[in-house]
N, C-alpha and C. Protein backbone atom coordinates (compact mmCIF):
# COMPACT_ATOMS: atom_id res chain seq x y z
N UNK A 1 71.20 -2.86 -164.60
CA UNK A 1 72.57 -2.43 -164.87
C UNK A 1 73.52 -3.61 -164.65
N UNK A 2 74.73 -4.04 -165.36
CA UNK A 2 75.79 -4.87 -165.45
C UNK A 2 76.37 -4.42 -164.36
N UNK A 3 76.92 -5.71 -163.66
CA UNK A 3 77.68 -5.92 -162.79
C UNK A 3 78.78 -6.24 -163.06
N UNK A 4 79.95 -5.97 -162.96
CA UNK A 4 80.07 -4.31 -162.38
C UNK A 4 80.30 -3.36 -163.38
N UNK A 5 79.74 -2.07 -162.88
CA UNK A 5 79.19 -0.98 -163.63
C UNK A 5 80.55 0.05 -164.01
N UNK A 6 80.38 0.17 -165.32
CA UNK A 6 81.86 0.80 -165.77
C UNK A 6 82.12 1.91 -164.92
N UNK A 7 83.55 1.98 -164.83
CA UNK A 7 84.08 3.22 -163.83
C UNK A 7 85.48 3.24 -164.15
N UNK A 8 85.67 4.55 -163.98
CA UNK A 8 87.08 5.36 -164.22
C UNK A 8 87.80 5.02 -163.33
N UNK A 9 88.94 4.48 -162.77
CA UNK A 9 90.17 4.88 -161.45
C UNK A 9 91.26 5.43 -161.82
N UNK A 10 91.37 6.10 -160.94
CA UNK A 10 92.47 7.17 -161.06
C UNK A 10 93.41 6.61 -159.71
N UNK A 11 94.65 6.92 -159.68
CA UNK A 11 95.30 7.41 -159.00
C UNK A 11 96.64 7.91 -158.85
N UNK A 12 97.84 8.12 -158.41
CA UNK A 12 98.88 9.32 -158.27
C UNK A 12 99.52 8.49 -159.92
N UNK A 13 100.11 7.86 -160.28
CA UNK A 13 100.66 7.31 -161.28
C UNK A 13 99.81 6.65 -162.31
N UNK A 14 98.45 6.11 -162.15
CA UNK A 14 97.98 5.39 -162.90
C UNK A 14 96.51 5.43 -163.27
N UNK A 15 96.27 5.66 -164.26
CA UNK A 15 94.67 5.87 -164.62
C UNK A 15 94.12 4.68 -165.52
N UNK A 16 92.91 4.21 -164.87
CA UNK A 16 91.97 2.96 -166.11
C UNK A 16 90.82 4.02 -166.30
N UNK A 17 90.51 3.91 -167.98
CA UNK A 17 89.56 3.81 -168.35
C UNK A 17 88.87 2.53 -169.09
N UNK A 18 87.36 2.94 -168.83
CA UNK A 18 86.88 1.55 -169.57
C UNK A 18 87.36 1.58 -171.17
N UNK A 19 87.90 0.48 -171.91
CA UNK A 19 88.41 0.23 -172.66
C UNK A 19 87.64 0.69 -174.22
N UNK A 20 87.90 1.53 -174.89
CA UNK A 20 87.07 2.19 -176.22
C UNK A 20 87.89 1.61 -177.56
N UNK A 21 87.11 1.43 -178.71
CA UNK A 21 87.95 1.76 -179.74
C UNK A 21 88.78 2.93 -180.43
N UNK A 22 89.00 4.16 -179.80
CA UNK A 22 89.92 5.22 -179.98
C UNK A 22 91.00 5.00 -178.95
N UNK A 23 91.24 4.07 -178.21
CA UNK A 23 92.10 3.60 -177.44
C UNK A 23 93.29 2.57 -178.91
N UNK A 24 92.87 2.25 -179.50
CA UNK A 24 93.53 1.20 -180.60
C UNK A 24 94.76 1.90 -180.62
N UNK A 25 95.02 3.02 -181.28
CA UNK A 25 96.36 3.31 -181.61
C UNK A 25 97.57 3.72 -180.65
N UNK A 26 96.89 4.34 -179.38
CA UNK A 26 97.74 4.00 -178.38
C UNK A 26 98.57 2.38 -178.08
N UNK A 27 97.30 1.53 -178.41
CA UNK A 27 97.50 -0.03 -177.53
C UNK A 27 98.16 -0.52 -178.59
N UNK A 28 98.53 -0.49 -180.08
CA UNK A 28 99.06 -0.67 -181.02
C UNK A 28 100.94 -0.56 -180.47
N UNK A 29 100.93 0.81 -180.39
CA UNK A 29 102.42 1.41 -180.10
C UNK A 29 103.22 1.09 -178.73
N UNK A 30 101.86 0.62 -177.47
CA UNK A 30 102.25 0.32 -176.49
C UNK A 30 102.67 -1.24 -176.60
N UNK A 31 102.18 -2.27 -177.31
CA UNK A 31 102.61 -3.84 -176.96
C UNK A 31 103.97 -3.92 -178.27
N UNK A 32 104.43 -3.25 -178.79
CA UNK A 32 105.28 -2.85 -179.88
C UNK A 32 106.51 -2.87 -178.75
N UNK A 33 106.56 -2.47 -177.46
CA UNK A 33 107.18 -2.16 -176.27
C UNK A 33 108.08 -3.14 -175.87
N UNK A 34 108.53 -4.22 -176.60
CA UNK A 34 109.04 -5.53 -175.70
C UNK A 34 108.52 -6.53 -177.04
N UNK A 35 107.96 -6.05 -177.68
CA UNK A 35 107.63 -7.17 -178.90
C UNK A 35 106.43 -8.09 -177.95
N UNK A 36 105.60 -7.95 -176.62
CA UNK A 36 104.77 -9.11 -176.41
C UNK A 36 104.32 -9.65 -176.77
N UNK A 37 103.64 -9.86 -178.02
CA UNK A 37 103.06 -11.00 -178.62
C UNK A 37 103.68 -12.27 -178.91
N UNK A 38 105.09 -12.02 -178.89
CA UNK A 38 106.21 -12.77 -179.36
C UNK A 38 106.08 -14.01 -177.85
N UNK A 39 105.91 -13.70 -176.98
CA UNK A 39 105.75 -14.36 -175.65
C UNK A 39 104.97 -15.39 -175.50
N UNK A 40 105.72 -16.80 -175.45
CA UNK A 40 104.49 -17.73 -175.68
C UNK A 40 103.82 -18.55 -175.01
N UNK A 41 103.94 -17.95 -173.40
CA UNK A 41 103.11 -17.84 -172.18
C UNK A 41 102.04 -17.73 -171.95
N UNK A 42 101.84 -16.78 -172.80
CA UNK A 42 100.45 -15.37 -172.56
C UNK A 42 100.33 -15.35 -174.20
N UNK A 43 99.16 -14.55 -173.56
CA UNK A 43 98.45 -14.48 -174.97
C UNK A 43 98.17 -12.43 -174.86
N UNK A 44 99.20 -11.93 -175.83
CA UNK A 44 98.89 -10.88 -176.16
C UNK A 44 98.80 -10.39 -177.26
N UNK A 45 97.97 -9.46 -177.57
CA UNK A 45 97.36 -8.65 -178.93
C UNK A 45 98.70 -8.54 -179.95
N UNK A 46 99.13 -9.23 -181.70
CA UNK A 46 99.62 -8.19 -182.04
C UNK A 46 99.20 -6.97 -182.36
N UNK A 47 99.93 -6.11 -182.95
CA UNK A 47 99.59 -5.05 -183.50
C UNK A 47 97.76 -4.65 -184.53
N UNK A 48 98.47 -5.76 -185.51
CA UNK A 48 97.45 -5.62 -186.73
C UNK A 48 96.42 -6.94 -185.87
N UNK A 49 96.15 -7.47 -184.55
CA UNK A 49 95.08 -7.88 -183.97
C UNK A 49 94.37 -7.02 -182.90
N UNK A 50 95.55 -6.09 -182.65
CA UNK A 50 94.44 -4.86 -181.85
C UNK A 50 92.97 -4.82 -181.76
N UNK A 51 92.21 -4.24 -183.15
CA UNK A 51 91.02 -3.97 -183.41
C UNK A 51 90.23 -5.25 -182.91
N UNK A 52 90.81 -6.44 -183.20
CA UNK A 52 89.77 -7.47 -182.88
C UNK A 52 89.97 -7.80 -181.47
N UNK A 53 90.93 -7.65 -180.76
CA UNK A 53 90.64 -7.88 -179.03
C UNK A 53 89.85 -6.71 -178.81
N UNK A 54 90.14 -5.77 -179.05
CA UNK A 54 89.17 -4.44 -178.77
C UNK A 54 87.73 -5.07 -178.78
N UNK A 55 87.23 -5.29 -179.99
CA UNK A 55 85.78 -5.46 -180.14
C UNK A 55 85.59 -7.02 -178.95
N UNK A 56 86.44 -7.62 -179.28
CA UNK A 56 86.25 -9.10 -178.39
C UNK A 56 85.69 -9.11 -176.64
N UNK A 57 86.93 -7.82 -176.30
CA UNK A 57 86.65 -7.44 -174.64
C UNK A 57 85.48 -6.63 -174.80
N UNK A 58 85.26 -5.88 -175.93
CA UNK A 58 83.90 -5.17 -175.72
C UNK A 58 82.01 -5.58 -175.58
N UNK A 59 82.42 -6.99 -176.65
CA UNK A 59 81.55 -8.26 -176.67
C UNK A 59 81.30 -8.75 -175.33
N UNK A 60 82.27 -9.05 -174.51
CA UNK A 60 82.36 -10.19 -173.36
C UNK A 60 82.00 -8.80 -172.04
N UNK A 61 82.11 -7.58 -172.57
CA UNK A 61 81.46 -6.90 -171.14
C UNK A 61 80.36 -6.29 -171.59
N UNK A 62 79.81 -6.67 -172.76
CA UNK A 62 78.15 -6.22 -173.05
C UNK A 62 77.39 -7.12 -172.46
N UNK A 63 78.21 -8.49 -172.71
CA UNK A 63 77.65 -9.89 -172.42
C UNK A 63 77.37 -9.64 -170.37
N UNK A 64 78.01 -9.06 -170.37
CA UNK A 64 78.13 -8.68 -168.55
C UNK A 64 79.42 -9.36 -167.98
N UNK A 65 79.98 -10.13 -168.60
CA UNK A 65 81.46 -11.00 -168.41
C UNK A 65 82.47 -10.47 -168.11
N UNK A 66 82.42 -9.45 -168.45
CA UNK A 66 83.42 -8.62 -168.35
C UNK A 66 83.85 -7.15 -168.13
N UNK A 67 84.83 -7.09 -167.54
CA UNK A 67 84.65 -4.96 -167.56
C UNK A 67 85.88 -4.87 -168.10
N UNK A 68 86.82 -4.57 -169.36
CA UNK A 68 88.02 -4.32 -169.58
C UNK A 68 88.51 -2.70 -169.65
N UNK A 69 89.61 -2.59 -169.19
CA UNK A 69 90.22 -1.16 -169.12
C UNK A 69 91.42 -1.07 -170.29
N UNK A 70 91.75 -0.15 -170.59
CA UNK A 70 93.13 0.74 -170.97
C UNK A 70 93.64 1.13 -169.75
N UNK A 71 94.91 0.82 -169.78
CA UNK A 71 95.98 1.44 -168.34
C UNK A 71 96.55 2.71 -168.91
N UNK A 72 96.96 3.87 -168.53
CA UNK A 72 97.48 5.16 -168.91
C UNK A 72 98.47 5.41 -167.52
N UNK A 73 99.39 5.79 -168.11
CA UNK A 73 100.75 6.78 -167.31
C UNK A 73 99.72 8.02 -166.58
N UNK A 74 99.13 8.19 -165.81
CA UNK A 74 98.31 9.50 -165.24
C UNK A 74 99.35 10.83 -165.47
N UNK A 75 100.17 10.18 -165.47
CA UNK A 75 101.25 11.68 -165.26
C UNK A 75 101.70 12.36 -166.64
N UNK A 76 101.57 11.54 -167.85
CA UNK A 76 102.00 11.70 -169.22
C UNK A 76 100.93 11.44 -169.84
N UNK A 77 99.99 10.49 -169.85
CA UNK A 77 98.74 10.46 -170.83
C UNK A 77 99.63 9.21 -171.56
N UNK A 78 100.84 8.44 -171.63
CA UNK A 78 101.21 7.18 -172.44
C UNK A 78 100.19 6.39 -171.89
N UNK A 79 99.90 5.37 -173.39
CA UNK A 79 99.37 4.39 -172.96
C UNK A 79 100.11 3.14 -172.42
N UNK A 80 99.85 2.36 -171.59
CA UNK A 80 100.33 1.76 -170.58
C UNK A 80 100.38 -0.05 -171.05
N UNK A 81 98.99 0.02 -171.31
CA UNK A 81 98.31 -1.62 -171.61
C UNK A 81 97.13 -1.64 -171.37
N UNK A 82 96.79 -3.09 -170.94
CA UNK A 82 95.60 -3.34 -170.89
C UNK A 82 94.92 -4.09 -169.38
N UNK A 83 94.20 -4.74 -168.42
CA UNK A 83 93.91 -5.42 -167.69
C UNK A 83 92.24 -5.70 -167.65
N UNK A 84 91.57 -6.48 -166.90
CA UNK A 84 90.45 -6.80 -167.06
C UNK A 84 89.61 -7.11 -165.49
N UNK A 85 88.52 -6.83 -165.46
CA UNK A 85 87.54 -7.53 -164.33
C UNK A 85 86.98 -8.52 -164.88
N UNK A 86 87.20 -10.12 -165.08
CA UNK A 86 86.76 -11.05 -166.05
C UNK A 86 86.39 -12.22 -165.57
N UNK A 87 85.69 -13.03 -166.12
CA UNK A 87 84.66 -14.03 -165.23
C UNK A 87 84.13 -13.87 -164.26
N UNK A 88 83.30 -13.02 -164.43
CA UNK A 88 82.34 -12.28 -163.51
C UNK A 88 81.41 -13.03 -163.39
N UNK A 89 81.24 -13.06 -161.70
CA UNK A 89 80.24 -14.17 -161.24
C UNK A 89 79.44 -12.63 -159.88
N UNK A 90 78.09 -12.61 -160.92
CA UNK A 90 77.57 -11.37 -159.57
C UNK A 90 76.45 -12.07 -158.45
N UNK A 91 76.30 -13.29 -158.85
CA UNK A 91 75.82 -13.60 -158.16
C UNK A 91 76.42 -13.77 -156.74
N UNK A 92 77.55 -14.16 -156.98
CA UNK A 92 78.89 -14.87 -155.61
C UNK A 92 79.86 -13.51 -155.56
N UNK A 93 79.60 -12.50 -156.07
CA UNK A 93 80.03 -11.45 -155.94
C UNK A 93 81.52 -11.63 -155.99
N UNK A 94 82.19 -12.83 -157.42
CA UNK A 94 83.22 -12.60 -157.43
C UNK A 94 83.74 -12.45 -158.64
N UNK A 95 85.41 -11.62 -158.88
CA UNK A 95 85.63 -11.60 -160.14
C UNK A 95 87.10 -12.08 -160.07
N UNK A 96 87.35 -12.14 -161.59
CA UNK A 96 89.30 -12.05 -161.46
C UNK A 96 89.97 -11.01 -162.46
N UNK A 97 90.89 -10.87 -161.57
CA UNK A 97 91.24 -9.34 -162.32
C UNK A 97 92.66 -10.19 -163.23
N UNK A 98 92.40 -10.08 -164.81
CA UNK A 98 93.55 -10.72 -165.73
C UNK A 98 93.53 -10.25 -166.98
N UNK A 99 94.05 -11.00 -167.97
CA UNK A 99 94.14 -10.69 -169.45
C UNK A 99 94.80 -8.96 -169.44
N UNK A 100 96.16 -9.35 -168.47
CA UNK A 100 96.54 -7.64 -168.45
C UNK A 100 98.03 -8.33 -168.71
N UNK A 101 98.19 -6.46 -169.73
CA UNK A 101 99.85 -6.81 -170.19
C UNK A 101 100.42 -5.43 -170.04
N UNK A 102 101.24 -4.63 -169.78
CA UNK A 102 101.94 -3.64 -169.45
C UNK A 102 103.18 -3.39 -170.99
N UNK A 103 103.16 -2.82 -171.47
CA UNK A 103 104.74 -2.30 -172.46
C UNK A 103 105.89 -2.37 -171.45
N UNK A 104 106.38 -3.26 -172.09
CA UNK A 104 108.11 -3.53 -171.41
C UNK A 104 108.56 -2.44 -170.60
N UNK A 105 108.58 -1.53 -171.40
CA UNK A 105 109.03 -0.33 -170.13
C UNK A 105 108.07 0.15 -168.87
N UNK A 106 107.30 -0.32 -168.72
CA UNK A 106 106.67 -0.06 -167.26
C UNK A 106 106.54 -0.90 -166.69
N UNK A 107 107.18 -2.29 -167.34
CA UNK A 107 107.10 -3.48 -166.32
C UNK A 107 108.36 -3.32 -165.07
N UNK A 108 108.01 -3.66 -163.48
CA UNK A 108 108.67 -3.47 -162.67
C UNK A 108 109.09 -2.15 -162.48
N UNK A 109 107.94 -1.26 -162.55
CA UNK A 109 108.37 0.03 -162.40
C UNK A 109 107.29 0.62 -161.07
N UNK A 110 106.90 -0.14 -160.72
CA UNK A 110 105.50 0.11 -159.79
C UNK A 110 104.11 0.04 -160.17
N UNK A 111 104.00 0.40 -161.85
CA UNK A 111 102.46 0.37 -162.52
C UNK A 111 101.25 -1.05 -161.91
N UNK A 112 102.22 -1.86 -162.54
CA UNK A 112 101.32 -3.28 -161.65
C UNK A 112 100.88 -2.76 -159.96
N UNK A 113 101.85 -2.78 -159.36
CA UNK A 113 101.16 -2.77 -158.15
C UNK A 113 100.04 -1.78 -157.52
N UNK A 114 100.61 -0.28 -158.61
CA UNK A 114 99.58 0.40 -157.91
C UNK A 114 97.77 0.37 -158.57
N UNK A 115 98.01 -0.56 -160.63
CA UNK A 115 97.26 -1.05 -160.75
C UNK A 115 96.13 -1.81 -160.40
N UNK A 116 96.83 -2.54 -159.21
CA UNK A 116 95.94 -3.62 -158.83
C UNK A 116 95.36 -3.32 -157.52
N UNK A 117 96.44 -2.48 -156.59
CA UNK A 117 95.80 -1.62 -155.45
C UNK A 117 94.23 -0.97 -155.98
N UNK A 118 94.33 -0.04 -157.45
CA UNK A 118 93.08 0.73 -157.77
C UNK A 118 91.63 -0.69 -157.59
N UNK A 119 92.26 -1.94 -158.55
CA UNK A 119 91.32 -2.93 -158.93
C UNK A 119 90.78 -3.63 -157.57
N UNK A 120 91.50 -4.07 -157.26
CA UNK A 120 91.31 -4.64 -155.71
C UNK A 120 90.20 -3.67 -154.87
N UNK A 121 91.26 -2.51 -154.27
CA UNK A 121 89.95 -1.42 -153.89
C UNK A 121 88.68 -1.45 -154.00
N UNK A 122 88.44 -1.40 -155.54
CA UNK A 122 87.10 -0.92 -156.12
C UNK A 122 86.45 -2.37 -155.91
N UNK A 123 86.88 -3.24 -156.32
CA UNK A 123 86.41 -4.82 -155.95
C UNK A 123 85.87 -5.12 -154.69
N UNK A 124 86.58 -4.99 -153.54
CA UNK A 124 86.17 -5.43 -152.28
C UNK A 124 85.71 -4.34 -151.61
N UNK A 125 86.02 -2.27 -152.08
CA UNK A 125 85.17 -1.46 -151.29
C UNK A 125 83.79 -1.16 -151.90
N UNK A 126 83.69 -1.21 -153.16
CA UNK A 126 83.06 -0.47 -153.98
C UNK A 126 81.61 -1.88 -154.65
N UNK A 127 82.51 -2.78 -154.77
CA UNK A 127 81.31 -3.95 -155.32
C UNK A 127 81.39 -5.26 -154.09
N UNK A 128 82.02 -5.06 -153.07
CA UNK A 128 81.38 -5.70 -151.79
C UNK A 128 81.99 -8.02 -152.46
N UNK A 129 82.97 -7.79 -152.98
CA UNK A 129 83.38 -8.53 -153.79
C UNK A 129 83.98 -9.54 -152.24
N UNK A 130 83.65 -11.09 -152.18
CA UNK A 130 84.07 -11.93 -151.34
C UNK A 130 85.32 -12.32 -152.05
N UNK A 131 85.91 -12.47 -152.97
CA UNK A 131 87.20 -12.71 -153.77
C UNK A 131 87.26 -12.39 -154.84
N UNK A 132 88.76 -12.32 -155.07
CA UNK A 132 89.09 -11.90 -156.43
C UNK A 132 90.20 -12.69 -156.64
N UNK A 133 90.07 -13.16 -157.53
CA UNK A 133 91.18 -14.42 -158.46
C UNK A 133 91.95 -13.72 -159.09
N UNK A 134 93.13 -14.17 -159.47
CA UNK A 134 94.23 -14.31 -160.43
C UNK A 134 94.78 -15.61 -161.38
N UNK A 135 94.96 -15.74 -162.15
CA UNK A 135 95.13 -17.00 -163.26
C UNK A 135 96.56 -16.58 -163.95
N UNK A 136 97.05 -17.58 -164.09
CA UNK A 136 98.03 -17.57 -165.04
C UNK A 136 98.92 -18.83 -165.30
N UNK A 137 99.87 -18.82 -166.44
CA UNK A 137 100.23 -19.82 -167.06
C UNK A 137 100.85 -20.79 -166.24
N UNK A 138 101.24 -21.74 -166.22
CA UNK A 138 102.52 -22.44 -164.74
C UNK A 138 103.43 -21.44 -165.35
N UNK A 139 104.09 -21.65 -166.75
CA UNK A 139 105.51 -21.41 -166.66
C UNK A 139 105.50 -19.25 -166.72
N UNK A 140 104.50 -19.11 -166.83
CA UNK A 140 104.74 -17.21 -166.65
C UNK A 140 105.22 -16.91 -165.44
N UNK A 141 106.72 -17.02 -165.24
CA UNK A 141 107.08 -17.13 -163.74
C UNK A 141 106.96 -15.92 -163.64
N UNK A 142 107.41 -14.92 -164.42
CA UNK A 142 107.31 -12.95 -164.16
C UNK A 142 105.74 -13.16 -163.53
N UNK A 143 105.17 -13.23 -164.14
CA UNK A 143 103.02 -13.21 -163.71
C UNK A 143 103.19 -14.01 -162.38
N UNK A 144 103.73 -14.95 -162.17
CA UNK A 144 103.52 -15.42 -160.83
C UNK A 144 103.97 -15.08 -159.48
N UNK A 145 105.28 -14.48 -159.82
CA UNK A 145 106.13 -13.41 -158.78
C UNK A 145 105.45 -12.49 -158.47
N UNK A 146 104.65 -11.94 -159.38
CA UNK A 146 104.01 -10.23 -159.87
C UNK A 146 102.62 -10.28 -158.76
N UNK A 147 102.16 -11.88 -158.58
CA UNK A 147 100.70 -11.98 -158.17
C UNK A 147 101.13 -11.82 -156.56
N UNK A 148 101.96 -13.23 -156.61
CA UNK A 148 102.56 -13.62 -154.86
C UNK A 148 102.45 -12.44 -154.70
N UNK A 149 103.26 -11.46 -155.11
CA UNK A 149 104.09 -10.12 -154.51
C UNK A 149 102.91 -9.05 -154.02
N UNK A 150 101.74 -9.42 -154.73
CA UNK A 150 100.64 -8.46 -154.37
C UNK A 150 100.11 -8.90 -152.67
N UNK A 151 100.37 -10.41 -152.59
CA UNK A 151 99.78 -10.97 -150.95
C UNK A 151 98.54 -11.62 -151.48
N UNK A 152 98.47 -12.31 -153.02
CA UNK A 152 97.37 -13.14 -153.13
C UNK A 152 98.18 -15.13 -152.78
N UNK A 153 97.09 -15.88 -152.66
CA UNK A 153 97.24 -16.88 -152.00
C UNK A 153 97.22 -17.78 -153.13
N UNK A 154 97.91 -18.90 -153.21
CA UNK A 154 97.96 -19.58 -154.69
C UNK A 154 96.83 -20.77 -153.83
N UNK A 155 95.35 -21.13 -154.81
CA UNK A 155 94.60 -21.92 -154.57
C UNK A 155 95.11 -23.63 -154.99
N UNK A 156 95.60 -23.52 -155.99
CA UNK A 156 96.24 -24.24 -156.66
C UNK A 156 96.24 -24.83 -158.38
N UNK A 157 96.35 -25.67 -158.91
CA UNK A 157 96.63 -25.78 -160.17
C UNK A 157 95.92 -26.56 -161.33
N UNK A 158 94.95 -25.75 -162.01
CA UNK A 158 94.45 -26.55 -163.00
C UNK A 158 95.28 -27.37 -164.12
N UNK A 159 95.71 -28.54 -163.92
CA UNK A 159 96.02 -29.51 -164.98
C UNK A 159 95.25 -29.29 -166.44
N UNK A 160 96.15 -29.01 -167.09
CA UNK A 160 95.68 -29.37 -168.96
C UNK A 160 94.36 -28.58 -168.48
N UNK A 161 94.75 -27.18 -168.32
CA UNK A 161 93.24 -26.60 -168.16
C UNK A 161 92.71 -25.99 -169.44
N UNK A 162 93.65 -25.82 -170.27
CA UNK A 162 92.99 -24.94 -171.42
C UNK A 162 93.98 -25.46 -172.81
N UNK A 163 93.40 -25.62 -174.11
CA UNK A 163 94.55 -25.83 -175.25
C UNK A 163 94.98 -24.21 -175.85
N UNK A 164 96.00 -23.69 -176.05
CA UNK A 164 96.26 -22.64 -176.28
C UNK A 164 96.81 -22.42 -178.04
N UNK A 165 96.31 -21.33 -178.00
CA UNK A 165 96.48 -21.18 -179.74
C UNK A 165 97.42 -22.47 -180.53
N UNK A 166 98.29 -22.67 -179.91
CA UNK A 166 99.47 -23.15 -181.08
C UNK A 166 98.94 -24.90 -180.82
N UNK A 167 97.94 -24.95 -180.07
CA UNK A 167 97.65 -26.47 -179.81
C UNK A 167 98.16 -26.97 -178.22
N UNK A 168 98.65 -26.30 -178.06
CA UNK A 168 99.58 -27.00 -176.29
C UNK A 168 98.95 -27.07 -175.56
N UNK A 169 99.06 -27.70 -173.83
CA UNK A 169 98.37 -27.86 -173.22
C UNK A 169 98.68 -26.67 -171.60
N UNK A 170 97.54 -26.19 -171.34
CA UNK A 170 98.45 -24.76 -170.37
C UNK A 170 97.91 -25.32 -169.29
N UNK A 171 98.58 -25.19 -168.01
CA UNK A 171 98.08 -25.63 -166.67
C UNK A 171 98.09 -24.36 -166.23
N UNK A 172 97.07 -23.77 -165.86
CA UNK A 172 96.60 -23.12 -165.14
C UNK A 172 96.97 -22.59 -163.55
N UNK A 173 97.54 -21.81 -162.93
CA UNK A 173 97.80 -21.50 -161.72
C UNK A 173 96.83 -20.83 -161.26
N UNK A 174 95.91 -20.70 -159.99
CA UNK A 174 95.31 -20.14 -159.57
C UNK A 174 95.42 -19.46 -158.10
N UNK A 175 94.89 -18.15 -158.09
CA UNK A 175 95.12 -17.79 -156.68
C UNK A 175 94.22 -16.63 -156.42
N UNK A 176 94.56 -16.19 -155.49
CA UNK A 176 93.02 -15.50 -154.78
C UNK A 176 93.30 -14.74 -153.35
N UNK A 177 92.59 -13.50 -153.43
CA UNK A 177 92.65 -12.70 -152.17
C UNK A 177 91.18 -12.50 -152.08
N UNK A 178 90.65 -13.39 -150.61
CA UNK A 178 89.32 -12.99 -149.82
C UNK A 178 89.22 -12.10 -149.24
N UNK A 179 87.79 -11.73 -149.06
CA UNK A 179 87.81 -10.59 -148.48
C UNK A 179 88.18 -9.84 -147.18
N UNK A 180 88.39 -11.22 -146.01
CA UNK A 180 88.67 -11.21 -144.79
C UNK A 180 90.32 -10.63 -144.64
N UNK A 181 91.24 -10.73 -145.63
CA UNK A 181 92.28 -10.71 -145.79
C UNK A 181 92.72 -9.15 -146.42
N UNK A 182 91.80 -8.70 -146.89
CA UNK A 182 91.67 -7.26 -147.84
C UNK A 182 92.66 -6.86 -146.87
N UNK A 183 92.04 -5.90 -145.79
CA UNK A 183 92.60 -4.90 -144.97
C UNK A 183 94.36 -4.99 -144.87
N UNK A 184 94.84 -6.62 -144.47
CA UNK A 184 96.19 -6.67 -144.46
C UNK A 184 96.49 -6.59 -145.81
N UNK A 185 95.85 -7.10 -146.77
CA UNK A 185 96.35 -6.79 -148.26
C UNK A 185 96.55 -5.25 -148.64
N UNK A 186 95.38 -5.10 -148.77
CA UNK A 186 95.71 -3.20 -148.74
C UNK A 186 96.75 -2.24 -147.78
N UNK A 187 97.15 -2.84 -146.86
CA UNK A 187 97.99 -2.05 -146.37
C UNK A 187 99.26 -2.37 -146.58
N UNK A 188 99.73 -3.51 -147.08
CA UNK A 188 100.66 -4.13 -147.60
C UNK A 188 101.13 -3.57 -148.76
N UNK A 189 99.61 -3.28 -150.10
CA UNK A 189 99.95 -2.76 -151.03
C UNK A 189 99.90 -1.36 -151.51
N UNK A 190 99.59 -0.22 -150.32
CA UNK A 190 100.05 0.96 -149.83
C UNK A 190 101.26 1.00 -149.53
N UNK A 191 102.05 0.29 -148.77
CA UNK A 191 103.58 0.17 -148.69
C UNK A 191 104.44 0.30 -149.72
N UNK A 192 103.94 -0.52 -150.80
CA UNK A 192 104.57 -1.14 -151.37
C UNK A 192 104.98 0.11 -152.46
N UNK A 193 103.77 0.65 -152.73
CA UNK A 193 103.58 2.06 -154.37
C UNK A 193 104.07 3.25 -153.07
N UNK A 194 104.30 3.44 -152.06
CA UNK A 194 104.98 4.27 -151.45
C UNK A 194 106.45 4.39 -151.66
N UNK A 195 107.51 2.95 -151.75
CA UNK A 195 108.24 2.76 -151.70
C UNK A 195 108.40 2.75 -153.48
N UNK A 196 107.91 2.08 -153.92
CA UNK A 196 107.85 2.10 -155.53
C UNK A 196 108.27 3.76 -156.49
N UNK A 197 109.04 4.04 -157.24
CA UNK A 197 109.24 5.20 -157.98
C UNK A 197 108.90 5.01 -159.05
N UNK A 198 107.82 5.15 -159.94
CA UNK A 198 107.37 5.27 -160.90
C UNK A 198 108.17 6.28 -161.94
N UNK A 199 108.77 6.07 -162.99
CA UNK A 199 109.23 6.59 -164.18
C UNK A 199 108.40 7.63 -164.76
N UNK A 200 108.30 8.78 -164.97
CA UNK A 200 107.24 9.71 -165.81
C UNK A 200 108.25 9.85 -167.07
C-alpha cells in the first residue's frame, strides 16, 4: 500500500477528500474566485486547465508522490480549492503539505488554518511523520505570513531553485515543523480556529 494511504478529514468547517475527476466542475467555479491564475507567484489551475492538473495530481499519487485533496466548506458542500501531501519521502517519514490554493473568498477566513491543523494532525498522529515542509515563492508574501502564522520554522532559501512557466527564476522559501515541536504547534493551532469565525 502507498504511503500515505488515501483518507478523508473532516472537521467543524472543513472537509478533504482525496482529489477525483467529478471534483472538476466545482474546482473550475472555485479558482474563477479572485481570478488566481492571473497570480504570478504561484502557479494555479486555469479554468479550461482544470482537467489536466486533475489527471497530473492523480499521476504523481499513483506514482506514490503524492496524496492530493479537494478542500470543501463542511458546512455548505462549496468547493473550497485544492492542497496536497507532496514529495513524499516514506522512507524518512517525511512530507510537505503545498500546491494549495483557496477561492478568494475563503482566504483569511480561518479555512487555511483549520486546513492545515486536519493535515498536520494526520501527518505527525496518524503517519508518525518526523517533519513536514512548506515551500513557497520568496515574493508570495500572503503564503509566507499564512505559513509563519501556522508556528512553522523558515529553514531557509533555495536560490534560482526552479525556472517557472514564463522562464523566470523562483527562489524558493523553505520551512518546516518537526515533530518534537507538534504538541506546541497543535495547541497553538487549536487556539487559533477557536478564535477564527468561519463564513458559511
Amino acid at each position: 500500500m502507498t504511503w500515505p494511504a488515501p483518507v478523508e478529514l473532516a472537521g467543524e468547517h472543513v472537509r478533504l477528500e482525496v482529489l477525483r475527476p467529478e471534483h472538476e466542475a466545482g474546482l473550475m467555479e472555485a479558482v474563477q474566485d479572485g481570478r488566481l491564475w492571473e497570480l504570478w507567484y504561484t502557479s494555479v489551475p486555469a479554468p479550461d486547465r482544470m482537467a489536466l492538473e486533475i489527471a497530473r495530481r492523480q499521476k504523481l499519487q499513483e506514482e506514490g508522490r503524492m496524496l492530493p485533496f479537494t478542500v470543501f466548506n463542511a458546512l455548505t458542500g462549496e468547493t473550497v480549492g485544492m492542497t496536497t501531501y507532496m514529495n513524499v519521502d516514506a522512507v524518512n517519514r517525511r512530507v510537505e503539505i503545498g500546491s494549495t490554493w483557496y477561492r478568494k473568498s475563503a482566504q483569511r477566513t480561518g479555512f487555511n488554518t483549520e486546513c492545515k491543523l486536519l493535515l498536520l494532525n494526520h501527518a505527525f498522529e496518524a503517519l508518525n511523520c518526523i517533519a513536514v515542509e512548506f515551500r513557497t515563492h520568496f515574493f508570495n508574501q500572503q503564503s509566507r505570513r499564512a505559513i509563519e502564522r501556522l508556528g512553522a520554522k523558515q529553514d531557509g532559501i533555495l536560490r534560482a531553485h526552479t525556472v517557472t512557466p514564463d522562464g523566470l527564476l523562483r527562489d524558493t522559501v523553505v520551512y518546516s515543523i518537526i515533530a518534537a515541536e507538534w504538541p506546541t504547534v497543535r495547541h497553538h493551532l487549536q487556539w487559533l480556529t477557536g478564535r477564527n469565525q468561519i463564513a458559511s
